[in-house]
N, C-alpha and C. Protein backbone atom coordinates (compact mmCIF):
# COMPACT_ATOMS: atom_id res chain seq x y z
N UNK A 1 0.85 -1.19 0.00
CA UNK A 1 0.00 0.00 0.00
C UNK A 1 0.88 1.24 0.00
N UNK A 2 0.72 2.28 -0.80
CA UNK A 2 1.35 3.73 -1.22
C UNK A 2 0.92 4.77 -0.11
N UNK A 3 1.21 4.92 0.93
CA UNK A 3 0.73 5.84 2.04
C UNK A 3 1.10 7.07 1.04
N UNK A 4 0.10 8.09 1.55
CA UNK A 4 0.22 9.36 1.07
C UNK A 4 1.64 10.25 1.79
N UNK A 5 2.26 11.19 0.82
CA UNK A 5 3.73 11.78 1.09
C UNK A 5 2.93 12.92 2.13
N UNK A 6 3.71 13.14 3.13
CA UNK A 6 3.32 14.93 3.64
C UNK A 6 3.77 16.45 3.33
N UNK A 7 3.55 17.43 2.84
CA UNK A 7 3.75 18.29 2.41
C UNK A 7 2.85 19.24 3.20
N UNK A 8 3.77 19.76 4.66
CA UNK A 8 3.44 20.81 5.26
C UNK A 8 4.43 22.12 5.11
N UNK A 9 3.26 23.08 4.37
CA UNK A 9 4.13 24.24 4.17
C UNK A 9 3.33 25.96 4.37
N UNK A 10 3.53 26.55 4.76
CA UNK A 10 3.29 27.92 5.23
C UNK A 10 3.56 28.71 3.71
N UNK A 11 2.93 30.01 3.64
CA UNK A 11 2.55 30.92 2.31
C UNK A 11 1.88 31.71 2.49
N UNK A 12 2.90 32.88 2.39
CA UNK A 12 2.57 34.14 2.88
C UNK A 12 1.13 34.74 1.63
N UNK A 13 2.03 34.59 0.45
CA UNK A 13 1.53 35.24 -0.81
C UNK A 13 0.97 33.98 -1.73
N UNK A 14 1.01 33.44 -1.89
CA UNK A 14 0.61 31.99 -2.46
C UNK A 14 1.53 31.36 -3.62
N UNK A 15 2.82 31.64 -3.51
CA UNK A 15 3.69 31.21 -3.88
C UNK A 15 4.15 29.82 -3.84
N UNK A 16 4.36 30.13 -2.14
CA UNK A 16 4.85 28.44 -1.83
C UNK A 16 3.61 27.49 -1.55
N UNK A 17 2.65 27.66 -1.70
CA UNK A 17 1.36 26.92 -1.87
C UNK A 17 1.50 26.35 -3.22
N UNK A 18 2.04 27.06 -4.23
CA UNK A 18 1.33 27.01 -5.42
C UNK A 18 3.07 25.43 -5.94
N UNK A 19 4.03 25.58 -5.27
CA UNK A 19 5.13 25.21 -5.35
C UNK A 19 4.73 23.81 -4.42
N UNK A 20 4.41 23.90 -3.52
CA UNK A 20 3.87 22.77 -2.85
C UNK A 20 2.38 21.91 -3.65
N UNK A 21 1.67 22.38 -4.00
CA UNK A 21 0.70 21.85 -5.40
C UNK A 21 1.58 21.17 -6.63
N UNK A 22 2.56 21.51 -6.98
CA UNK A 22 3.67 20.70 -8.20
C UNK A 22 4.38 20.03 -7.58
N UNK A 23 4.70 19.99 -6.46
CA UNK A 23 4.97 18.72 -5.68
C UNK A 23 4.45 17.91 -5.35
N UNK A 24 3.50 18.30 -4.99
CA UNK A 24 2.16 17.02 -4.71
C UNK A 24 1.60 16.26 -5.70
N UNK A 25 1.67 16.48 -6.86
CA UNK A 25 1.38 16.57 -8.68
C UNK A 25 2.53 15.46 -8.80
N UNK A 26 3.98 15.58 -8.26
CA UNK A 26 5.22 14.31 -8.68
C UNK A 26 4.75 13.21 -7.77
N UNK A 27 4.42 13.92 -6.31
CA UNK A 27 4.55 13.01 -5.32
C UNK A 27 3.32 12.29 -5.02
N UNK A 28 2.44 12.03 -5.79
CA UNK A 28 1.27 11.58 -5.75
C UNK A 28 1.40 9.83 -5.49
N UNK A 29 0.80 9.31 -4.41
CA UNK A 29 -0.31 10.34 -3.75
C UNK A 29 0.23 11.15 -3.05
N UNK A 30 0.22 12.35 -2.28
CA UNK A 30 0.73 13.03 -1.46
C UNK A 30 -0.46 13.99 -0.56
N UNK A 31 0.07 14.33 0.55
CA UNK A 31 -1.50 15.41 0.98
C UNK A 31 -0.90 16.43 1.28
N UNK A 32 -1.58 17.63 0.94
CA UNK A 32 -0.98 19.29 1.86
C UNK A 32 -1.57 19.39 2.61
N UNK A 33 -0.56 20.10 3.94
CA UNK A 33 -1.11 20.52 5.15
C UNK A 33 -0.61 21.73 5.00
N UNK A 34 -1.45 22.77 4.80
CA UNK A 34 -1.30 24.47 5.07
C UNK A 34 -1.26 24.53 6.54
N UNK A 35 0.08 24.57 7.00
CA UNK A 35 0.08 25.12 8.54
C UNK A 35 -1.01 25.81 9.15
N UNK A 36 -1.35 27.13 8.75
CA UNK A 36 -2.35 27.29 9.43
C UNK A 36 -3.00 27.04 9.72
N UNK A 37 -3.73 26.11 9.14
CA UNK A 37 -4.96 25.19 9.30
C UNK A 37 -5.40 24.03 9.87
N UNK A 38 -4.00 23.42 10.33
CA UNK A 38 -3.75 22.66 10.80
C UNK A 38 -4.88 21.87 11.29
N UNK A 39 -5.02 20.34 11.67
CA UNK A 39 -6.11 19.54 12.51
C UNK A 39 -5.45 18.45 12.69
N UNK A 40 -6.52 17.92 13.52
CA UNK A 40 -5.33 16.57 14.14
C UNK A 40 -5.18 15.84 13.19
N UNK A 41 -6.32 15.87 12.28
CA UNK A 41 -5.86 15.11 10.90
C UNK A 41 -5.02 15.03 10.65
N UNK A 42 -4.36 16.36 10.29
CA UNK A 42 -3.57 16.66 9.72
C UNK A 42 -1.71 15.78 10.66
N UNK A 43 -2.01 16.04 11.85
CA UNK A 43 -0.61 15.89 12.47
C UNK A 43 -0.71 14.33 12.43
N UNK A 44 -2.02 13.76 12.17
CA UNK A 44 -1.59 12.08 12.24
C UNK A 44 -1.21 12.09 10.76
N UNK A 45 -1.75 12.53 9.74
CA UNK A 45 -1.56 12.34 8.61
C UNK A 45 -0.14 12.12 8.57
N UNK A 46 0.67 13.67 9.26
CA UNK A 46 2.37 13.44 9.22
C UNK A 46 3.35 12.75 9.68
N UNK A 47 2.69 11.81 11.40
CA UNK A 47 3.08 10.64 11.72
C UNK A 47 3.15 9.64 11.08
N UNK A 48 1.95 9.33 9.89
CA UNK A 48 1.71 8.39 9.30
C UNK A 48 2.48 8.44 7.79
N UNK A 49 3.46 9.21 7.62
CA UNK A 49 3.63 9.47 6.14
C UNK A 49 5.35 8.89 6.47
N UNK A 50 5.61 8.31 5.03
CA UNK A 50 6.58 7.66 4.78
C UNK A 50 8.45 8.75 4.42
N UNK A 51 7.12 10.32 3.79
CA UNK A 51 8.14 11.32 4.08
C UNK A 51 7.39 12.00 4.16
N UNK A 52 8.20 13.63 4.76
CA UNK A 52 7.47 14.75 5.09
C UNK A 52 7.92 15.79 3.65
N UNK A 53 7.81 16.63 3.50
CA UNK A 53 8.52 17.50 2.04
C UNK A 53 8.28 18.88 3.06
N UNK A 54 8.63 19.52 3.56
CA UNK A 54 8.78 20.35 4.27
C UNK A 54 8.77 22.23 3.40
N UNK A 55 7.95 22.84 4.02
CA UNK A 55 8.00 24.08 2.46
C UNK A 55 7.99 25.23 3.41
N UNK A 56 8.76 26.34 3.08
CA UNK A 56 8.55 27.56 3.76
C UNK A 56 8.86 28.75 2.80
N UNK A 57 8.54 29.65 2.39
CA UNK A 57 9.08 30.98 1.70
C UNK A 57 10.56 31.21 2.72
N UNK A 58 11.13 32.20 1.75
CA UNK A 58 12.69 32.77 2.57
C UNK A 58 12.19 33.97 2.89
N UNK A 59 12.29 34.40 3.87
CA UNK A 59 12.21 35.70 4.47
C UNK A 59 13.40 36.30 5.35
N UNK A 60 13.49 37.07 4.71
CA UNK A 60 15.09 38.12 5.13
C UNK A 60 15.68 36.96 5.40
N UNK A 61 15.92 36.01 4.73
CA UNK A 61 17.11 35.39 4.58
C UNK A 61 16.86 33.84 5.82
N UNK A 62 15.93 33.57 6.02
CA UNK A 62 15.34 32.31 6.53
C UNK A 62 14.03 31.92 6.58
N UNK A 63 13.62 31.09 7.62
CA UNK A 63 12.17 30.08 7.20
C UNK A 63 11.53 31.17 7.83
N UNK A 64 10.21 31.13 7.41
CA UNK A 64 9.29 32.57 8.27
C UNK A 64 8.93 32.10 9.25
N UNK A 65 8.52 33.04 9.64
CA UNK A 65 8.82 32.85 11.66
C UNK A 65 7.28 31.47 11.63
N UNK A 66 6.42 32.17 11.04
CA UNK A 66 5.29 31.12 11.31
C UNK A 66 5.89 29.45 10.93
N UNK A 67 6.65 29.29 10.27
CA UNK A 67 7.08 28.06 9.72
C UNK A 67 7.69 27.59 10.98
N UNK A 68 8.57 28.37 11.29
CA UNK A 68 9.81 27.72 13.02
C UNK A 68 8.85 27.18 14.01
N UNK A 69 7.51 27.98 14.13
CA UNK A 69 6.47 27.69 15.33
C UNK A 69 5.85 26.20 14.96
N UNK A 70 5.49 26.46 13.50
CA UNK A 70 4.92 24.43 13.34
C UNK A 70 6.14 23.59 13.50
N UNK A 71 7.65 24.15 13.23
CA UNK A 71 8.99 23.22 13.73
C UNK A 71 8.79 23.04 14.92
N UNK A 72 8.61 23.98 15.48
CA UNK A 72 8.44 23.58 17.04
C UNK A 72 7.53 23.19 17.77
N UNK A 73 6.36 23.49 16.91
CA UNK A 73 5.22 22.34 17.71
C UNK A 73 5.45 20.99 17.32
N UNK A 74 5.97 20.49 16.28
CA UNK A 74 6.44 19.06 15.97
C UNK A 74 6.75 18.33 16.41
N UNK A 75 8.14 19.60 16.82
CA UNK A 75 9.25 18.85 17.66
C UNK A 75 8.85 18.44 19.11
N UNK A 76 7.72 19.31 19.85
CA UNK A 76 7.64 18.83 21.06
C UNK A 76 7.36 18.08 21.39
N UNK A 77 6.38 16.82 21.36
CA UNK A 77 6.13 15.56 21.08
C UNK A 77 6.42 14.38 20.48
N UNK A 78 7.41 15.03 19.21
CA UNK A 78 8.34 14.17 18.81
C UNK A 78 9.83 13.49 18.77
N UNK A 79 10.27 15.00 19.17
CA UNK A 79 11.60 14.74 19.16
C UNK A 79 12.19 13.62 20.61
N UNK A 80 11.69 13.54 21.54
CA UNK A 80 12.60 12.90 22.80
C UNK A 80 11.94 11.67 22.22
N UNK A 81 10.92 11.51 21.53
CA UNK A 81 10.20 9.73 21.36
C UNK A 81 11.12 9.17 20.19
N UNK A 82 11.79 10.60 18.85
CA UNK A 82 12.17 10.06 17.69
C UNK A 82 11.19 9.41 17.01
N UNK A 83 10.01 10.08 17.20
CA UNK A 83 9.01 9.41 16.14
C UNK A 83 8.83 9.50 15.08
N UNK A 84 9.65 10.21 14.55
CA UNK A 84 10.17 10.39 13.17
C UNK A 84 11.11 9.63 12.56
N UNK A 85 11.84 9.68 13.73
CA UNK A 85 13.46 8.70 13.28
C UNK A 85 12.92 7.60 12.03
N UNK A 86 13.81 8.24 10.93
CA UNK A 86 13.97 7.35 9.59
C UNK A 86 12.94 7.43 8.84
N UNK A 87 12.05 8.43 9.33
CA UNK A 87 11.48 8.98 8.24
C UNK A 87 12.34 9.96 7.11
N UNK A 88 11.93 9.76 5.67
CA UNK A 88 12.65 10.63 4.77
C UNK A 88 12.17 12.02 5.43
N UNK A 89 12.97 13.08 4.07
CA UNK A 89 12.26 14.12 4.68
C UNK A 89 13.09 14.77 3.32
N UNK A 90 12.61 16.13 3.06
CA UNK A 90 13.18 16.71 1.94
C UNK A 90 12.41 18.19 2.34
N UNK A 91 12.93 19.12 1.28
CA UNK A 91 12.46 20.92 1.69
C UNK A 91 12.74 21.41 0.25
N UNK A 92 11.48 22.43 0.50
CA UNK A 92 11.78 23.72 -0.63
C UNK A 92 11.36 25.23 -0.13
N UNK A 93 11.60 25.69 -0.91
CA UNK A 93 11.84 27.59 -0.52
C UNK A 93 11.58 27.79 -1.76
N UNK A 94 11.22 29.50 -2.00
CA UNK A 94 11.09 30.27 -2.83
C UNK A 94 11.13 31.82 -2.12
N UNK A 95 11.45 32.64 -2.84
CA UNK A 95 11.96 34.10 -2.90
C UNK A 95 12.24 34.81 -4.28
N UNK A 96 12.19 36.02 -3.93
CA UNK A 96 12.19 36.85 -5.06
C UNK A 96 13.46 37.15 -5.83
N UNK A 97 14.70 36.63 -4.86
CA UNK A 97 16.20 37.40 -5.50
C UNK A 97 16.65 35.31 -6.08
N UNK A 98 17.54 35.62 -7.14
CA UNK A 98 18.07 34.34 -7.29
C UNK A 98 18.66 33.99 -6.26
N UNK A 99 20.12 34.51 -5.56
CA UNK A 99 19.84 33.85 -4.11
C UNK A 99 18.95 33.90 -3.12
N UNK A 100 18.75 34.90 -2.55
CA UNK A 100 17.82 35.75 -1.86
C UNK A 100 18.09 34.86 -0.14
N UNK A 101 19.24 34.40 -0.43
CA UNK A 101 19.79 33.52 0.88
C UNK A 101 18.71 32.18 1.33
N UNK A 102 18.18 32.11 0.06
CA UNK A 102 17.54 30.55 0.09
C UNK A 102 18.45 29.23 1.01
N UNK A 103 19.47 29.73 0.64
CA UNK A 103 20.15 28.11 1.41
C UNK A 103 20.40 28.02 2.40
N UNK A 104 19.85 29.02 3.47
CA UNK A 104 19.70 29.19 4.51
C UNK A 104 18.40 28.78 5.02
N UNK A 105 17.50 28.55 4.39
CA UNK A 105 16.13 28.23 4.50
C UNK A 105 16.12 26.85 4.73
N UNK A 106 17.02 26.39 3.32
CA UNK A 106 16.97 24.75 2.83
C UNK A 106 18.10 24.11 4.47
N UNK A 107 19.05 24.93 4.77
CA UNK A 107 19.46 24.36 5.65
C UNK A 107 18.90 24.53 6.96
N UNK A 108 18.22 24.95 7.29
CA UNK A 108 17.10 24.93 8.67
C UNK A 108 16.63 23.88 8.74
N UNK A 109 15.70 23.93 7.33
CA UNK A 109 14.84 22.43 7.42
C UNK A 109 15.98 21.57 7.32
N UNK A 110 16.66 21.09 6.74
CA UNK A 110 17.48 19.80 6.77
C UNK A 110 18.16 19.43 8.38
N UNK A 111 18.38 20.73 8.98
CA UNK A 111 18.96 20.33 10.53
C UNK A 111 18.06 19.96 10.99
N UNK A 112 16.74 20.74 11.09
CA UNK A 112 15.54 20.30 12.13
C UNK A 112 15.56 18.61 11.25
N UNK A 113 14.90 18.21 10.00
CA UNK A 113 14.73 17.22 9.70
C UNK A 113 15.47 15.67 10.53
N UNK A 114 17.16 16.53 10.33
CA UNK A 114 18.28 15.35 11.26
C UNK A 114 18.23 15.79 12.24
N UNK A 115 17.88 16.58 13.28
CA UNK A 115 17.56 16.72 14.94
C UNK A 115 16.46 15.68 15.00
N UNK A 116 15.34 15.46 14.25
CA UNK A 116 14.25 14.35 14.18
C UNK A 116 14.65 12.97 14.12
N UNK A 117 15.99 12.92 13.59
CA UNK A 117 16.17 11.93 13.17
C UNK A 117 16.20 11.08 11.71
N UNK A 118 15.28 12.18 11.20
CA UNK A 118 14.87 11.43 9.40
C UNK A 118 16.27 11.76 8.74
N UNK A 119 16.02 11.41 7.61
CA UNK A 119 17.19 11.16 6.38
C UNK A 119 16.21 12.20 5.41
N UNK A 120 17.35 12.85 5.13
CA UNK A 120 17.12 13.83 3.99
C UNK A 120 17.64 13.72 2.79
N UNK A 121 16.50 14.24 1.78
CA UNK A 121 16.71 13.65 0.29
C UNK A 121 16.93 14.82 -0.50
N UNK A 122 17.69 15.15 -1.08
CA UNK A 122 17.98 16.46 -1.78
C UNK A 122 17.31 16.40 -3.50
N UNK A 123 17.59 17.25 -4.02
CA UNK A 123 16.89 17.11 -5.58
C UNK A 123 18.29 16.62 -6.26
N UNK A 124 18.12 16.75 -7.40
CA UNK A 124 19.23 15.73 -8.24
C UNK A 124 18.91 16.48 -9.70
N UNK A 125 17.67 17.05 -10.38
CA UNK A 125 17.73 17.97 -11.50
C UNK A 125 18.90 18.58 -12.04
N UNK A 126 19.21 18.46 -13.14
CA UNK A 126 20.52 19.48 -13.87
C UNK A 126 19.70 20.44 -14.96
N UNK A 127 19.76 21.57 -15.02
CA UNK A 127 19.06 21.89 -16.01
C UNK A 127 20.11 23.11 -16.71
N UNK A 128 19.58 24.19 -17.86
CA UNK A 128 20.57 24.65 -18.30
C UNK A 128 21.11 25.78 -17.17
N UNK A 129 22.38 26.40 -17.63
CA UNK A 129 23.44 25.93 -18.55
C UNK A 129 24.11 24.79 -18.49
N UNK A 130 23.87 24.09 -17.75
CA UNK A 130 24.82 22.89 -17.98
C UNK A 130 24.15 22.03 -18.61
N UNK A 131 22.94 21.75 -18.68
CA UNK A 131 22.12 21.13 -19.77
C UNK A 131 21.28 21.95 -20.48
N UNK A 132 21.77 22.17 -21.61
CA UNK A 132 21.22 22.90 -22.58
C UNK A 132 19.59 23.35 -23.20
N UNK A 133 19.31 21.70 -23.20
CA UNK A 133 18.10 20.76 -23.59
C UNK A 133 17.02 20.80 -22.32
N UNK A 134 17.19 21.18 -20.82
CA UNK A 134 16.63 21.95 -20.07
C UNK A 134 16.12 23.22 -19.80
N UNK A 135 15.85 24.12 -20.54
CA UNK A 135 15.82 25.43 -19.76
C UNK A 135 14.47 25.56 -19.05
N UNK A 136 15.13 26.76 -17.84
CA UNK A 136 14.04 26.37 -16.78
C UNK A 136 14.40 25.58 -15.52
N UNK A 137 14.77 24.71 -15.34
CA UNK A 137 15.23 23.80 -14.85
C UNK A 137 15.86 23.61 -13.54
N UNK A 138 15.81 23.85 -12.63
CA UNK A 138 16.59 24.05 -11.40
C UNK A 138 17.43 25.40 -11.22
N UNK A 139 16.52 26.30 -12.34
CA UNK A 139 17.32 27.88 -12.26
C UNK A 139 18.38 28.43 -11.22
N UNK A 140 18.13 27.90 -10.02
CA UNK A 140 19.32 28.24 -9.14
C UNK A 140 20.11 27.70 -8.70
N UNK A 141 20.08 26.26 -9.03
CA UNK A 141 21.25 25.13 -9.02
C UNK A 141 20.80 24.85 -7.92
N UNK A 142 19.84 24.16 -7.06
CA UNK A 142 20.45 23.70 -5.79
C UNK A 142 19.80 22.36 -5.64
N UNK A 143 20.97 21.94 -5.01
CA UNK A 143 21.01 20.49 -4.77
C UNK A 143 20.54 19.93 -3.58
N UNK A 144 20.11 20.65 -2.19
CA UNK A 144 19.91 20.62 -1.12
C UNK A 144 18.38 20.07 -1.14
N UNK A 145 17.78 20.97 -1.54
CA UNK A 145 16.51 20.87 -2.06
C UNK A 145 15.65 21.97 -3.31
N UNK A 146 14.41 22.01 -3.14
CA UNK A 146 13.94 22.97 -4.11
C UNK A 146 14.35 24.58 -3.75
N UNK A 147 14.43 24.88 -5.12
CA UNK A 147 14.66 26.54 -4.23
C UNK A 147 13.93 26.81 -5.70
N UNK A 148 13.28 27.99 -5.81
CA UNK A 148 12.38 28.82 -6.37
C UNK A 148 11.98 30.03 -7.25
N UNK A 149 12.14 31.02 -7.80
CA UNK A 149 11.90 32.32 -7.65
C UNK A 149 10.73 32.63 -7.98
N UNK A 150 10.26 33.90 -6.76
CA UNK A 150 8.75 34.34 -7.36
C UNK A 150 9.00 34.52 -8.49
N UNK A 151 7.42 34.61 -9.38
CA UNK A 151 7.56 35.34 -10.88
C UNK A 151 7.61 36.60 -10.83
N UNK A 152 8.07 37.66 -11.56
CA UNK A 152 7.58 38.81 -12.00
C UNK A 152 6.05 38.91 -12.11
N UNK A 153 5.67 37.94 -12.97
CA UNK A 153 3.69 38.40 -13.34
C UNK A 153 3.12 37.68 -12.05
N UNK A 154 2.72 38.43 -11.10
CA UNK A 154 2.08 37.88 -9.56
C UNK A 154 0.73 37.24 -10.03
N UNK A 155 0.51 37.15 -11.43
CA UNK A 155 -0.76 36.13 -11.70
C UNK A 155 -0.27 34.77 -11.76
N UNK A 156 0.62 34.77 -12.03
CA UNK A 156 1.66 33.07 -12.38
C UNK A 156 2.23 32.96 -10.92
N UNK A 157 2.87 33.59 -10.36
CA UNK A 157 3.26 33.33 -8.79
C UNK A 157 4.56 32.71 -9.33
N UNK A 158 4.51 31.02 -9.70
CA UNK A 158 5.90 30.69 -10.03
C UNK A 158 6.06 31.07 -11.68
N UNK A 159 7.27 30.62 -12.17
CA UNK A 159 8.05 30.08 -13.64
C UNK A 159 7.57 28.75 -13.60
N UNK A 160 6.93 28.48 -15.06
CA UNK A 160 6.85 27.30 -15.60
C UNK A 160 7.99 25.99 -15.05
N UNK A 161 8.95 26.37 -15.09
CA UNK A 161 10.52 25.82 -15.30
C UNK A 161 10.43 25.29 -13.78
N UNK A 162 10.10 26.46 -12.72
CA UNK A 162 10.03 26.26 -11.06
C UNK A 162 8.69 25.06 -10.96
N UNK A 163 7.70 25.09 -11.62
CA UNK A 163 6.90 24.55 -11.26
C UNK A 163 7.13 22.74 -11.93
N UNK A 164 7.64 22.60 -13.34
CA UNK A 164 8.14 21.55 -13.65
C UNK A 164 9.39 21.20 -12.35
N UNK A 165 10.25 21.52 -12.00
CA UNK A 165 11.55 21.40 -11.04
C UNK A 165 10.59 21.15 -10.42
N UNK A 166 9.61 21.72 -9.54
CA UNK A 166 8.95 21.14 -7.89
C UNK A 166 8.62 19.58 -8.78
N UNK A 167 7.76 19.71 -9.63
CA UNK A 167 7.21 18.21 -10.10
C UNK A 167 7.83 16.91 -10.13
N UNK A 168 9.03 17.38 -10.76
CA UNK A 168 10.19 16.20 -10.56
C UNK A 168 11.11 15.96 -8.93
N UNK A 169 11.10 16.88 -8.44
CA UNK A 169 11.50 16.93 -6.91
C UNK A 169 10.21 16.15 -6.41
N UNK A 170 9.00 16.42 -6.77
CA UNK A 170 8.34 15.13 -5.70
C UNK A 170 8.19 14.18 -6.31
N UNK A 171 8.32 13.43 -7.62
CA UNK A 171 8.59 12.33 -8.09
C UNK A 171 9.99 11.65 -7.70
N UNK A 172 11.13 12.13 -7.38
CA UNK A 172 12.26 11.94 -6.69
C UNK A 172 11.92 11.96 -5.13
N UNK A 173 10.83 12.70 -4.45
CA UNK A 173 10.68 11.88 -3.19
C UNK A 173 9.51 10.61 -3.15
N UNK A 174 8.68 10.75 -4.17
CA UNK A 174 8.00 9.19 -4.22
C UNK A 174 8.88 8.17 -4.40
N UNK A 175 10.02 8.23 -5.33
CA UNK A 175 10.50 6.96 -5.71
C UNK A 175 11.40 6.67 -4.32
N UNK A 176 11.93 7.55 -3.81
CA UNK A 176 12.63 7.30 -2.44
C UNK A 176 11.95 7.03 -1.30
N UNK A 177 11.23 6.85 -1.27
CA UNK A 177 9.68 6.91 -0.30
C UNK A 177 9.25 5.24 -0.24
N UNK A 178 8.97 5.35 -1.61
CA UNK A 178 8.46 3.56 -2.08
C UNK A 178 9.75 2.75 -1.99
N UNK A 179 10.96 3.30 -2.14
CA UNK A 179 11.69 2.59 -1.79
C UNK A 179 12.54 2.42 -0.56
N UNK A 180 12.62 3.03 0.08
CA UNK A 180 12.96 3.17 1.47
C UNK A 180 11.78 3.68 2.68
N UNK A 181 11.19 4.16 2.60
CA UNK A 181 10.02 5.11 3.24
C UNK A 181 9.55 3.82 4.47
N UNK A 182 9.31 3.90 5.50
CA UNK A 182 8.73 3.10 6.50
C UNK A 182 7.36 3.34 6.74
């Protein structure tokens, strides 16, 4: 049986909602949990999931504060039990500057992820310039996890290119999921 992936992520502007939706699209089945909204559903849903995909916008240069507070409600119940331990786990970000100190974001979640205990899965995409036959494609190179840029036209929110990259980032956590995932 294919347990559904978790994808809890916070969105200020509907960016990283919309980035977490093309993930859920690779990682299918998968479910979103919009932090705010949270229900117990929701927190068994994330006990019960084989990985978590973890999503936050970058703000001045880390996870937004509302994102640290669902880290830390997580963690309080979980962390001394390790009820996570060996669960996968993977992250994405988005922001407006090509760096915009995204990898500061991606590395929050990946520590909290290994303070839990889980194993973290990074993306693996090459796209241009180094692959030509890509464009679009992992526009900011990162290997950690997803990273993003808003669009210019705030009707699109992401780039085509960002939204294909999330798609294949959660098809790269399904296949790691089904194959390792507990």
């Amino acid at each position: 049986m294919t347990h559904p992936i978790a994808i809890p992520y916070f969105s200020g502007h509907g960016h990283t909602a919309r980035l977490a939706q093309a993930i859920a699209e690779g990682a299918a089945p998968a479910r979103l949990i919009d932090i705010e909204t949270m229900t117990q559903a929701d927190w068994d849903a994330l006990d019960a999931a084989p990985a978590i995909i973890f999503g936050s916008p970058t703000y001045m240069g880390s996870v937004a504060a509302r994102y640290v507070h669902f880290l830390e409600e997580a963690s309080d119940a979980r962390w001394t039990a390790q009820s996570w331990q060996n669960k996968l786990a993977g992250g994405f970000t988005i922001g407006t500057y090509p760096s915009g100190d995204k990898l500061s974001t991606l590395l929050r979640l990946s520590i909290f992820a290994a303070q839990m205990g889980m194993l973290w899965v990074g993306a693996t995409e090459i796209g241009a310039p180094v692959n030509p036959d890509r464009p679009g494609i992992d526009r900011d190179g990162s290997m950690l996890g997803l990273m993003a840029r808003s669009d210019p036209d705030k009707s699109r929110l992401i780039s085509d290119g960002d939204a294909e990259t999330a798609r294949l980032f959660g098809t790269r956590l399904r296949r790691a999921a089904d194959r390792w995932g507990r």
